[in-house]
PDB file of N, CA and C in Angstrom:
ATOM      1  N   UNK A   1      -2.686  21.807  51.201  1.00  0.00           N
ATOM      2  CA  UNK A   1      -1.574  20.921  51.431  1.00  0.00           C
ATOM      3  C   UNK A   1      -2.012  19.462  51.291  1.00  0.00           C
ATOM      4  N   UNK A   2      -2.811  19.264  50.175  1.00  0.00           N
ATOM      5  CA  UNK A   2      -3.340  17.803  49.894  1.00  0.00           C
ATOM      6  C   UNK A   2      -2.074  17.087  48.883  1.00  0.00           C
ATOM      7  N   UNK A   3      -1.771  15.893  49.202  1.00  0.00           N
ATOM      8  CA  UNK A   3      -1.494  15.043  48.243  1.00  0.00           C
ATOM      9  C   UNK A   3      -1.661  14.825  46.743  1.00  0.00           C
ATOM     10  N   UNK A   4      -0.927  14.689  45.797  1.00  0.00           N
ATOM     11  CA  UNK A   4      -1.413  14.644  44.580  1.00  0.00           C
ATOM     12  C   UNK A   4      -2.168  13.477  44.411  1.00  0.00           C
ATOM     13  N   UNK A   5      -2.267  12.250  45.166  1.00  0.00           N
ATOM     14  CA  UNK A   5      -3.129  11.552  45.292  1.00  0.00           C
ATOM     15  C   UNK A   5      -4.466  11.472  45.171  1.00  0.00           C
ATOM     16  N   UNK A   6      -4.733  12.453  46.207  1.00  0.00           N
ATOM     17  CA  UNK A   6      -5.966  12.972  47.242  1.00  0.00           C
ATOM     18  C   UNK A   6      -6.680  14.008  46.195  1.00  0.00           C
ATOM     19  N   UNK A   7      -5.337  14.623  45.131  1.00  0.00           N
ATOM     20  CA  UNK A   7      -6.563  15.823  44.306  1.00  0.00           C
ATOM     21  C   UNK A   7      -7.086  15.276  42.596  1.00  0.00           C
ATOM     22  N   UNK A   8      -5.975  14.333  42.604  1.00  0.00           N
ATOM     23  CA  UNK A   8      -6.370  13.878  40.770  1.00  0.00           C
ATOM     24  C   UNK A   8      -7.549  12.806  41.103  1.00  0.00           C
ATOM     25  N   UNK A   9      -8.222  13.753  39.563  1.00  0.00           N
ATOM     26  CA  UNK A   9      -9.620  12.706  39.395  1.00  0.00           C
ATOM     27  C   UNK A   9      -9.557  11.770  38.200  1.00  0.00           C
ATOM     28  N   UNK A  10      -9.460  10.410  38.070  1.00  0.00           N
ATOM     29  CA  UNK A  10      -9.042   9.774  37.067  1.00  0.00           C
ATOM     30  C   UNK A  10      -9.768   9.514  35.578  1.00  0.00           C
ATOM     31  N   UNK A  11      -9.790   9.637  34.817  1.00  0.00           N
ATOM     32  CA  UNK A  11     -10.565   9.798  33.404  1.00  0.00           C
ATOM     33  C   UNK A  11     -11.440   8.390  33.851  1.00  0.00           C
ATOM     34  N   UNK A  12     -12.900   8.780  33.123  1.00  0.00           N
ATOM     35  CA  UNK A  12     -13.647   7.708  33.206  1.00  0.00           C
ATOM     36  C   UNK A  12     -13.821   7.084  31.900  1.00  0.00           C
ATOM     37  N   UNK A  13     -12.799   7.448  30.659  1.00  0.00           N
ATOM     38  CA  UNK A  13     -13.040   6.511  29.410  1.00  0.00           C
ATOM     39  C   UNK A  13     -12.110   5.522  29.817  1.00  0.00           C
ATOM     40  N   UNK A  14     -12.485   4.263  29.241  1.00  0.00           N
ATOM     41  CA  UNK A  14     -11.266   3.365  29.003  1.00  0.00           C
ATOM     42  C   UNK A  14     -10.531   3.323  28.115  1.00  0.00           C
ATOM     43  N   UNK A  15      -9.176   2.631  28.288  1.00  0.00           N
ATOM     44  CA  UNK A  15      -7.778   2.983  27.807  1.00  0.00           C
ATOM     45  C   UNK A  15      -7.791   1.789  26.887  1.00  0.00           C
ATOM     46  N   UNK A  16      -8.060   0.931  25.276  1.00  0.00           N
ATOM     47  CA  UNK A  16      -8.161  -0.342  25.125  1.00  0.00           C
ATOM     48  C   UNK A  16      -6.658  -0.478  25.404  1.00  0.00           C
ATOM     49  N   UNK A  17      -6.255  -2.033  25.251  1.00  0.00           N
ATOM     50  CA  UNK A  17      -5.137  -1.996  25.905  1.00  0.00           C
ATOM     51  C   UNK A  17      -4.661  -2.718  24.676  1.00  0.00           C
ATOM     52  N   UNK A  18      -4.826  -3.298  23.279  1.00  0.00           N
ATOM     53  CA  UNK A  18      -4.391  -3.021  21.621  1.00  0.00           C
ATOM     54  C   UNK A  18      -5.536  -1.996  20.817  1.00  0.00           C
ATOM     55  N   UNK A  19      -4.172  -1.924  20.087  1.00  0.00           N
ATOM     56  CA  UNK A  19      -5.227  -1.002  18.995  1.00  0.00           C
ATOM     57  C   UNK A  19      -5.787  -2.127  18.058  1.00  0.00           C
ATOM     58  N   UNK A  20      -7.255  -1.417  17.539  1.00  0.00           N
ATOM     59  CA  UNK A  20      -8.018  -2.329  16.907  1.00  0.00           C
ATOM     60  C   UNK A  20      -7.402  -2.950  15.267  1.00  0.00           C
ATOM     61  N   UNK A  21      -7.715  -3.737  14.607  1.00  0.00           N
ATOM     62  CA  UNK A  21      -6.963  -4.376  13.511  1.00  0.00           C
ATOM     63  C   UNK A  21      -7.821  -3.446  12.552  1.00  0.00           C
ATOM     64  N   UNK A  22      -6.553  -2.906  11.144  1.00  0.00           N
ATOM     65  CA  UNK A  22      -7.301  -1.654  10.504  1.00  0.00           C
ATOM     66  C   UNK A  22      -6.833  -2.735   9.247  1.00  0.00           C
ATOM     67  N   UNK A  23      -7.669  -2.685   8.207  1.00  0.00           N
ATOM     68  CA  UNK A  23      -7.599  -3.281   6.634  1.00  0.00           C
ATOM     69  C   UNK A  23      -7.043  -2.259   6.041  1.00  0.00           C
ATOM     70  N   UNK A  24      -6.136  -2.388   5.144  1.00  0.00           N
ATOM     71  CA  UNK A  24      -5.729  -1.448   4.158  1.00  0.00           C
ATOM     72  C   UNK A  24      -6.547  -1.466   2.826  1.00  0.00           C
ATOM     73  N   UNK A  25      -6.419  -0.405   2.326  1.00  0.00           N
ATOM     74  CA  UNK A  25      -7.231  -1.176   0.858  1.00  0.00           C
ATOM     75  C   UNK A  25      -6.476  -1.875  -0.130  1.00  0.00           C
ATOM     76  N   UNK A  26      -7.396  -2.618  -1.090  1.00  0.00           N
ATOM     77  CA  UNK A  26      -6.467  -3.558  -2.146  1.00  0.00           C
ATOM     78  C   UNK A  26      -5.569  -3.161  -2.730  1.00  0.00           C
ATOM     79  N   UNK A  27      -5.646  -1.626  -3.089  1.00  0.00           N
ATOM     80  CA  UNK A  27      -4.434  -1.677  -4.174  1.00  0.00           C
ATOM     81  C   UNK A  27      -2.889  -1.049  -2.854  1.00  0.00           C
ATOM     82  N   UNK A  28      -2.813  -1.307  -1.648  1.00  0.00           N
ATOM     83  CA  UNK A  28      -2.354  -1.133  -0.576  1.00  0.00           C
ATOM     84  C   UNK A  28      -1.267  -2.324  -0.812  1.00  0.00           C
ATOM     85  N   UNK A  29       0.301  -2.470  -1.019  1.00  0.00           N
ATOM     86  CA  UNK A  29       0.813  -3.466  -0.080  1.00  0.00           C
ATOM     87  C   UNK A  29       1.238  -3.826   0.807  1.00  0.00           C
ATOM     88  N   UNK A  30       1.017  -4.918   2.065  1.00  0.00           N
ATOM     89  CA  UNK A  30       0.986  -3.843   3.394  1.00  0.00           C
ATOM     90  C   UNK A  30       2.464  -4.911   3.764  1.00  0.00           C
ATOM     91  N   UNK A  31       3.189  -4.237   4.650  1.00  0.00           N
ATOM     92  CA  UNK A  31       4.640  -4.696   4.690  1.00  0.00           C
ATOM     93  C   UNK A  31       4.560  -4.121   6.465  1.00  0.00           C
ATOM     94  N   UNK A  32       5.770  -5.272   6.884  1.00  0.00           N
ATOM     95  CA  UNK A  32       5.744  -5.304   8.593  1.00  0.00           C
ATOM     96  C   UNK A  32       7.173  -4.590   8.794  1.00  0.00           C
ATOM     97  N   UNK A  33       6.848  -3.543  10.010  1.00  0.00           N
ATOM     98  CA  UNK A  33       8.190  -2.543  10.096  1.00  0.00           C
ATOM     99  C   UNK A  33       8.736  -3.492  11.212  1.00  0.00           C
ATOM    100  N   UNK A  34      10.004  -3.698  10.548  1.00  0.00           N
ATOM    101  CA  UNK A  34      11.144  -4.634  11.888  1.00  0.00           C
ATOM    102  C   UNK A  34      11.419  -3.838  13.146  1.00  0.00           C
ATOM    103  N   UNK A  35      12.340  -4.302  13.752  1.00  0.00           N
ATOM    104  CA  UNK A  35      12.412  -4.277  14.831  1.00  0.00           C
ATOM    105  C   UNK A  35      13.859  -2.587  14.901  1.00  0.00           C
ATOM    106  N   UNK A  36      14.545  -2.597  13.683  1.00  0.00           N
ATOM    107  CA  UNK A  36      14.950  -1.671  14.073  1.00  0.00           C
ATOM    108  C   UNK A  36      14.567  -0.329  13.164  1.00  0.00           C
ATOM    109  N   UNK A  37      13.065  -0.329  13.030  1.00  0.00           N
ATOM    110  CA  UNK A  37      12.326   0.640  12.137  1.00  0.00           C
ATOM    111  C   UNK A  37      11.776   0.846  10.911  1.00  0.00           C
ATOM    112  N   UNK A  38      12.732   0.057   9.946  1.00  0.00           N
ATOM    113  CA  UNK A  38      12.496  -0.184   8.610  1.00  0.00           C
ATOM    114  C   UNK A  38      12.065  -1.255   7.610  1.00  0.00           C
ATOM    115  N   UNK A  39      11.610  -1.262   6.662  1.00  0.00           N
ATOM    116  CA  UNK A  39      11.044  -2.041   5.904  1.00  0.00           C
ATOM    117  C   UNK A  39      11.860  -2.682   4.851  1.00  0.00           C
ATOM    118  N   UNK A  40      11.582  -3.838   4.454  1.00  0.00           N
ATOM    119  CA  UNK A  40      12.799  -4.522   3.619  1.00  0.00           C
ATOM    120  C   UNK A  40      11.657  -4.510   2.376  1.00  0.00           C
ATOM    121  N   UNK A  41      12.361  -3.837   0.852  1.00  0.00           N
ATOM    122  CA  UNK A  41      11.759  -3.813  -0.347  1.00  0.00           C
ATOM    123  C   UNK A  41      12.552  -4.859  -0.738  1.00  0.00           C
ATOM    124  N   UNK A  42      11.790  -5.867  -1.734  1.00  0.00           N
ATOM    125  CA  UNK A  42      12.361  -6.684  -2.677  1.00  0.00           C
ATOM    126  C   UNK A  42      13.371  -7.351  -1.879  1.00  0.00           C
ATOM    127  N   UNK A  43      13.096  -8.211  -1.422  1.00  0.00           N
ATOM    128  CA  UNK A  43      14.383  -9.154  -0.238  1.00  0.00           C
ATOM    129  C   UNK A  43      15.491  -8.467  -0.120  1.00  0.00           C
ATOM    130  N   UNK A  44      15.940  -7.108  -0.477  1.00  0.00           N
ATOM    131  CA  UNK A  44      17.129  -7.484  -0.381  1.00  0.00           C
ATOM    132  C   UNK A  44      17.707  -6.063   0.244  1.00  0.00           C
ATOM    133  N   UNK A  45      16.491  -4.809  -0.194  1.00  0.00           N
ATOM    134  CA  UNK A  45      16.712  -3.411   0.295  1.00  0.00           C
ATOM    135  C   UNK A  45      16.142  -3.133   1.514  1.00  0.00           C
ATOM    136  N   UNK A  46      16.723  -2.128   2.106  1.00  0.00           N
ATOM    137  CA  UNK A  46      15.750  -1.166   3.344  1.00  0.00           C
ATOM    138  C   UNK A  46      15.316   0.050   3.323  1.00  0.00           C
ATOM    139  N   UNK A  47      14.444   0.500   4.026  1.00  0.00           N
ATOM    140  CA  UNK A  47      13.612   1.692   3.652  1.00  0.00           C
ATOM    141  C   UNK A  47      13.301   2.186   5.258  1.00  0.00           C
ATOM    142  N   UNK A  48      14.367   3.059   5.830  1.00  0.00           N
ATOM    143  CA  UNK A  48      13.900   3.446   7.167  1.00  0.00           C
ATOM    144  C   UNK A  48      12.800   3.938   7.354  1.00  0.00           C
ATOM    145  N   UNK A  49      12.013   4.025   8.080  1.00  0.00           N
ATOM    146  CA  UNK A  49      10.478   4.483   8.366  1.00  0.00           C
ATOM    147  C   UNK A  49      10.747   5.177   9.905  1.00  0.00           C
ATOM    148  N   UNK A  50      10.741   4.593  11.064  1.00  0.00           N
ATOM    149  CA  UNK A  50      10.723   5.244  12.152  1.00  0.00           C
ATOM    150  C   UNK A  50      10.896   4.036  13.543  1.00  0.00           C
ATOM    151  N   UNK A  51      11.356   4.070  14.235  1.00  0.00           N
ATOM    152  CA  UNK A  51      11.203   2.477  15.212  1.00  0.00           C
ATOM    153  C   UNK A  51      10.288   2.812  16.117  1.00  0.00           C
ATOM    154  N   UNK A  52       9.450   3.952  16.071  1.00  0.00           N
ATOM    155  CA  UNK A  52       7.880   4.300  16.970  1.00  0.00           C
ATOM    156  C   UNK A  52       6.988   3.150  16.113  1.00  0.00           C
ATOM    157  N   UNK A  53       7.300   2.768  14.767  1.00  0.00           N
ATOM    158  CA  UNK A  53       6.336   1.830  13.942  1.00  0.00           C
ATOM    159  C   UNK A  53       7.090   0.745  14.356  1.00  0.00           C
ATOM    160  N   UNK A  54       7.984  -0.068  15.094  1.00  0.00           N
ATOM    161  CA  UNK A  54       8.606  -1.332  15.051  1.00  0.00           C
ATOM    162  C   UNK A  54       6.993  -2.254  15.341  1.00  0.00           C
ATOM    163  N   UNK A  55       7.340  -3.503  14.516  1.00  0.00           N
ATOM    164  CA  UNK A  55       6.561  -4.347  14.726  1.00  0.00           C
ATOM    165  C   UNK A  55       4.805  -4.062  14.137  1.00  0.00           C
ATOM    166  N   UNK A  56       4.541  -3.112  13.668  1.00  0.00           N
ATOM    167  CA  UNK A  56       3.343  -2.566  12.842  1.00  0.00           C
ATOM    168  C   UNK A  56       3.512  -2.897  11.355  1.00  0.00           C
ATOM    169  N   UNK A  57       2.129  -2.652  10.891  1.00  0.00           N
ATOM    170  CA  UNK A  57       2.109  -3.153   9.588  1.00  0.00           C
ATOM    171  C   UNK A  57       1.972  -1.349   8.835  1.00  0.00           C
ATOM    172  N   UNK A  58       2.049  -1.114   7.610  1.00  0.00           N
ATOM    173  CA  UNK A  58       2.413  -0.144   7.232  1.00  0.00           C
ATOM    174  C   UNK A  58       1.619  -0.753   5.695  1.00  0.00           C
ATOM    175  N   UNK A  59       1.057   0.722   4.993  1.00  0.00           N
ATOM    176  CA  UNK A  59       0.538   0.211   3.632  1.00  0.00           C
ATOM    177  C   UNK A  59       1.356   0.917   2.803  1.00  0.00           C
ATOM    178  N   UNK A  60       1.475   0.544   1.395  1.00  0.00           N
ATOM    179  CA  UNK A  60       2.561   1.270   0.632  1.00  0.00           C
ATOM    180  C   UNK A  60       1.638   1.381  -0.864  1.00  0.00           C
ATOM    181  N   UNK A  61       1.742   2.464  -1.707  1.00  0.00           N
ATOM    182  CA  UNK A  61       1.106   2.753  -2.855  1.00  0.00           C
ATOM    183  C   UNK A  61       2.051   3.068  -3.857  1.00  0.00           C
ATOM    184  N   UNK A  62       1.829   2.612  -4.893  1.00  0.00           N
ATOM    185  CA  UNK A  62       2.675   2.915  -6.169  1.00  0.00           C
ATOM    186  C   UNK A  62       2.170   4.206  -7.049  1.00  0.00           C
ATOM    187  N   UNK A  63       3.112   5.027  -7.068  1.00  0.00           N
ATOM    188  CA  UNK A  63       2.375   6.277  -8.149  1.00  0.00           C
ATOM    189  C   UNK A  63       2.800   6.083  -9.002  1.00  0.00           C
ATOM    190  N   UNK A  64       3.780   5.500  -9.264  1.00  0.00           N
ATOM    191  CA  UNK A  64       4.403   5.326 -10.767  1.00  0.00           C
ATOM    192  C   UNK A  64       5.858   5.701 -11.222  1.00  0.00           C
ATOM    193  N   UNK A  65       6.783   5.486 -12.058  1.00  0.00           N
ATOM    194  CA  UNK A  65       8.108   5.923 -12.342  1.00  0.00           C
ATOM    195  C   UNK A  65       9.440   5.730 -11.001  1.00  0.00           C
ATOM    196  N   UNK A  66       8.574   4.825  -9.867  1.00  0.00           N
ATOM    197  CA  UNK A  66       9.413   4.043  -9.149  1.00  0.00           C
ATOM    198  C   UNK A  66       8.922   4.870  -7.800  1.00  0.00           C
ATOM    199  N   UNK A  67       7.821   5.984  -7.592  1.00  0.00           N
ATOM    200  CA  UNK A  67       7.833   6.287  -6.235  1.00  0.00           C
ATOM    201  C   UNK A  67       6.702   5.773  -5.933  1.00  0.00           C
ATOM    202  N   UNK A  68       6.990   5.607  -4.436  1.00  0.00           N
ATOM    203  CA  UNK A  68       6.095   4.583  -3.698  1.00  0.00           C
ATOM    204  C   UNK A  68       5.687   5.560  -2.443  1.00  0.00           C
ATOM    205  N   UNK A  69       4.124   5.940  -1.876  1.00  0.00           N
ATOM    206  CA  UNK A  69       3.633   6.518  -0.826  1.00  0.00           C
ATOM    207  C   UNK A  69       3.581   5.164   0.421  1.00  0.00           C
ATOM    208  N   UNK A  70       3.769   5.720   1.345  1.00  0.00           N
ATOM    209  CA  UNK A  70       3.407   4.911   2.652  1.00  0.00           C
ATOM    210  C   UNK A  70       2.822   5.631   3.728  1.00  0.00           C
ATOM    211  N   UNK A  71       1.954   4.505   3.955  1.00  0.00           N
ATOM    212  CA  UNK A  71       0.701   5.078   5.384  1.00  0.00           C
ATOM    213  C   UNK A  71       1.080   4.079   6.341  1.00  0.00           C
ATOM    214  N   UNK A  72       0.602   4.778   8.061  1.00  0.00           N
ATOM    215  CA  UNK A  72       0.222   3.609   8.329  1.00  0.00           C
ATOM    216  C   UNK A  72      -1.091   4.181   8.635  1.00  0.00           C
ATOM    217  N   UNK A  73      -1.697   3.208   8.926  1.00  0.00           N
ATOM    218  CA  UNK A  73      -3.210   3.283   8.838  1.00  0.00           C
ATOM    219  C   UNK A  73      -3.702   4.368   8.130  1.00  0.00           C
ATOM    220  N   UNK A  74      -4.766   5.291   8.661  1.00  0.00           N
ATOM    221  CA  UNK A  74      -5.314   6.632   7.236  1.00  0.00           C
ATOM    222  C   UNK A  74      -3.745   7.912   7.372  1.00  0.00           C
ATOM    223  N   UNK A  75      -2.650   7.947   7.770  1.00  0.00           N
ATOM    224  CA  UNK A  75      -1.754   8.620   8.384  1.00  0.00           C
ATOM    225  C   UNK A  75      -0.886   8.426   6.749  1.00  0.00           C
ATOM    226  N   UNK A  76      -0.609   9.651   6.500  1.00  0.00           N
ATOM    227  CA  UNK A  76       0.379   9.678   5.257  1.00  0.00           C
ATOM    228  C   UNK A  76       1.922  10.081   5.883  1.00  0.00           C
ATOM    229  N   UNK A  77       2.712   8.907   5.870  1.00  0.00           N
ATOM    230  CA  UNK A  77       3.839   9.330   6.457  1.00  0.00           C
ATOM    231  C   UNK A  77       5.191   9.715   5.637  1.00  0.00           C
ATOM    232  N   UNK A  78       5.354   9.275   4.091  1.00  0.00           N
ATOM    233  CA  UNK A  78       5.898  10.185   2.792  1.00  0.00           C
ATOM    234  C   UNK A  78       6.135   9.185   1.936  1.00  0.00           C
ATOM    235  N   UNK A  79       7.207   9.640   0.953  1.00  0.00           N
ATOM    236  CA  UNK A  79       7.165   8.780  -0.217  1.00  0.00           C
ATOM    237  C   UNK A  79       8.670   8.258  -0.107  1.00  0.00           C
ATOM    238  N   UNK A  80       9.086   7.517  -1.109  1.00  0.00           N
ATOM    239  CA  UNK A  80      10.576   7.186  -1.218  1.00  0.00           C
ATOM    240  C   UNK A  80      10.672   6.635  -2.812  1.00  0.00           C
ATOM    241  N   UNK A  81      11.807   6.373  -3.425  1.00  0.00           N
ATOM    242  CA  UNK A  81      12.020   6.463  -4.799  1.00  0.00           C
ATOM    243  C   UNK A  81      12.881   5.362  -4.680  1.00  0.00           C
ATOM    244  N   UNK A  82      11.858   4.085  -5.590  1.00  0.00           N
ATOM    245  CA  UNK A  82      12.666   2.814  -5.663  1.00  0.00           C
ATOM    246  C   UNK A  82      13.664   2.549  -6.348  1.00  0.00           C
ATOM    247  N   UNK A  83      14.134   3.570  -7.280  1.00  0.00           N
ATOM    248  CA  UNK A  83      15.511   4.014  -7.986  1.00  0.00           C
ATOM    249  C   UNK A  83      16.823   4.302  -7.505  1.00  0.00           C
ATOM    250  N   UNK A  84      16.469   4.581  -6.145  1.00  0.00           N
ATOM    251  CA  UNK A  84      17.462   5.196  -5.655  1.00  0.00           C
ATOM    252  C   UNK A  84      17.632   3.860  -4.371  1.00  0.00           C
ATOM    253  N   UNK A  85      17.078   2.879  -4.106  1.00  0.00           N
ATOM    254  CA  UNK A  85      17.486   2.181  -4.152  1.00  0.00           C
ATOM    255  C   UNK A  85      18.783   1.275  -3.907  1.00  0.00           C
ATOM    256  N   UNK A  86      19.202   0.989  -4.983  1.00  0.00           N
ATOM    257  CA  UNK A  86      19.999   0.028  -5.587  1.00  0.00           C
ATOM    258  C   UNK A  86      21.620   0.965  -5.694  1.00  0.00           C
ATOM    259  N   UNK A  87      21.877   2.210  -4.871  1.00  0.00           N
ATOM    260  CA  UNK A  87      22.934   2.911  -4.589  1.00  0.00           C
ATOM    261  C   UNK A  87      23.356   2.695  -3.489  1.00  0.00           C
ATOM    262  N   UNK A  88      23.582   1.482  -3.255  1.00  0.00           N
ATOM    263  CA  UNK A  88      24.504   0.838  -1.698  1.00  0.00           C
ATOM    264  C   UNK A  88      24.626   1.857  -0.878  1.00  0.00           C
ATOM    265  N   UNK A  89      25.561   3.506  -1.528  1.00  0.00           N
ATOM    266  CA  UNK A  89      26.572   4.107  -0.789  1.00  0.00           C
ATOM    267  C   UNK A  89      25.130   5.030   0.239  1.00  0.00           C
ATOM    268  N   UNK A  90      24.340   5.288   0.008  1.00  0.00           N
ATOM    269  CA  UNK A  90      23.225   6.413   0.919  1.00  0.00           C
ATOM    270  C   UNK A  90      22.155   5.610   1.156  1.00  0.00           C
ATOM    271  N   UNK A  91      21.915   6.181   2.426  1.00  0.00           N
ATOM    272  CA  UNK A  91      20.805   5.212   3.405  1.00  0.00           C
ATOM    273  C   UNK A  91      19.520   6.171   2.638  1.00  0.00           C
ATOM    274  N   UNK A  92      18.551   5.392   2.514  1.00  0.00           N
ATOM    275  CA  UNK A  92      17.233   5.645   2.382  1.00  0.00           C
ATOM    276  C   UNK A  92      15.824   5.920   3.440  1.00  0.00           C
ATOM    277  N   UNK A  93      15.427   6.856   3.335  1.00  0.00           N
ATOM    278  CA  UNK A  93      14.637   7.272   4.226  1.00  0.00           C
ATOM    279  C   UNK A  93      13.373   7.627   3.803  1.00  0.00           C
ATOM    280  N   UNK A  94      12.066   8.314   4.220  1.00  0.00           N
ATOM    281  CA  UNK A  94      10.826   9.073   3.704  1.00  0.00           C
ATOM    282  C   UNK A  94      11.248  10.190   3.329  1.00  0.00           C
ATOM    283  N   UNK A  95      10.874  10.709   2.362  1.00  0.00           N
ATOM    284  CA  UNK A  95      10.478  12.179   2.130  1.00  0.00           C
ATOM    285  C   UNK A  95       9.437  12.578   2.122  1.00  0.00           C
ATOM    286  N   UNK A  96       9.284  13.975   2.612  1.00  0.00           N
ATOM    287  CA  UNK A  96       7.992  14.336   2.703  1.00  0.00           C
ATOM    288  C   UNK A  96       7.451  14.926   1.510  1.00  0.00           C
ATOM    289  N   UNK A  97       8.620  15.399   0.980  1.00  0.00           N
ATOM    290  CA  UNK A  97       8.093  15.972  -0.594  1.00  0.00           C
ATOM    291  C   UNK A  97       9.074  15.233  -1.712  1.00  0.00           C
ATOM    292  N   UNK A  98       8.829  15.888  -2.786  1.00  0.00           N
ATOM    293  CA  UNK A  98       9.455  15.092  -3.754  1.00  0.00           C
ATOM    294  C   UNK A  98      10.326  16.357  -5.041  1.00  0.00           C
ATOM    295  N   UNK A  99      10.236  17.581  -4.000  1.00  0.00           N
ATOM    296  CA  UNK A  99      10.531  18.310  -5.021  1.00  0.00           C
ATOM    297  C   UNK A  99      12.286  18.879  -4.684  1.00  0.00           C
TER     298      UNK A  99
END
């Protein structure tokens, strides 16, 4: 009949209190996720990502024929198709695949 106080033993690693600053590599362009999740391509589009990333930096890779991969840090989080784009009427999101 002890207290939960009295029985937890507290971890002896420390907790840092930011995460450390990660470099992307060069051919990486690294773009800042706003505040309500997503990333703005080319001034003028958005690209939802997730609002667990608000305020993080995110790297983005070009494969070619308009699709673009995004990480954040070594974390592959999917691709999106800069073609599709420029269709006002459907919101844009990650995919995880492309097929």
């Amino acid at each position: 009949m002890k207290t939960p106080a009295a029985v937890h033993d507290f971890a002896a690693r420390p907790f840092p209190e930011k995460t450390p600053h990660f470099d992307y590599d060069s051919g990486h362009k690294v773009l800042k996720v706003t505040q309500n999740g997503a990333i703005r391509w080319r001034f003028y589009y958005w690209v939802y990502l997730t609002s667990a990333l608000k305020g993080k930096y995110v790297g983005i890779e070009e494969l070619g024929n308009g699709i673009w991969k995004v990480f954040y840090r070594n974390v592959f989080l999917g691709f999106f198709n800069e073609n599709e784009l420029r269709n006002k009427k459907t919101n844009i999101r990650l995919e995880t695949n492309l097929v």
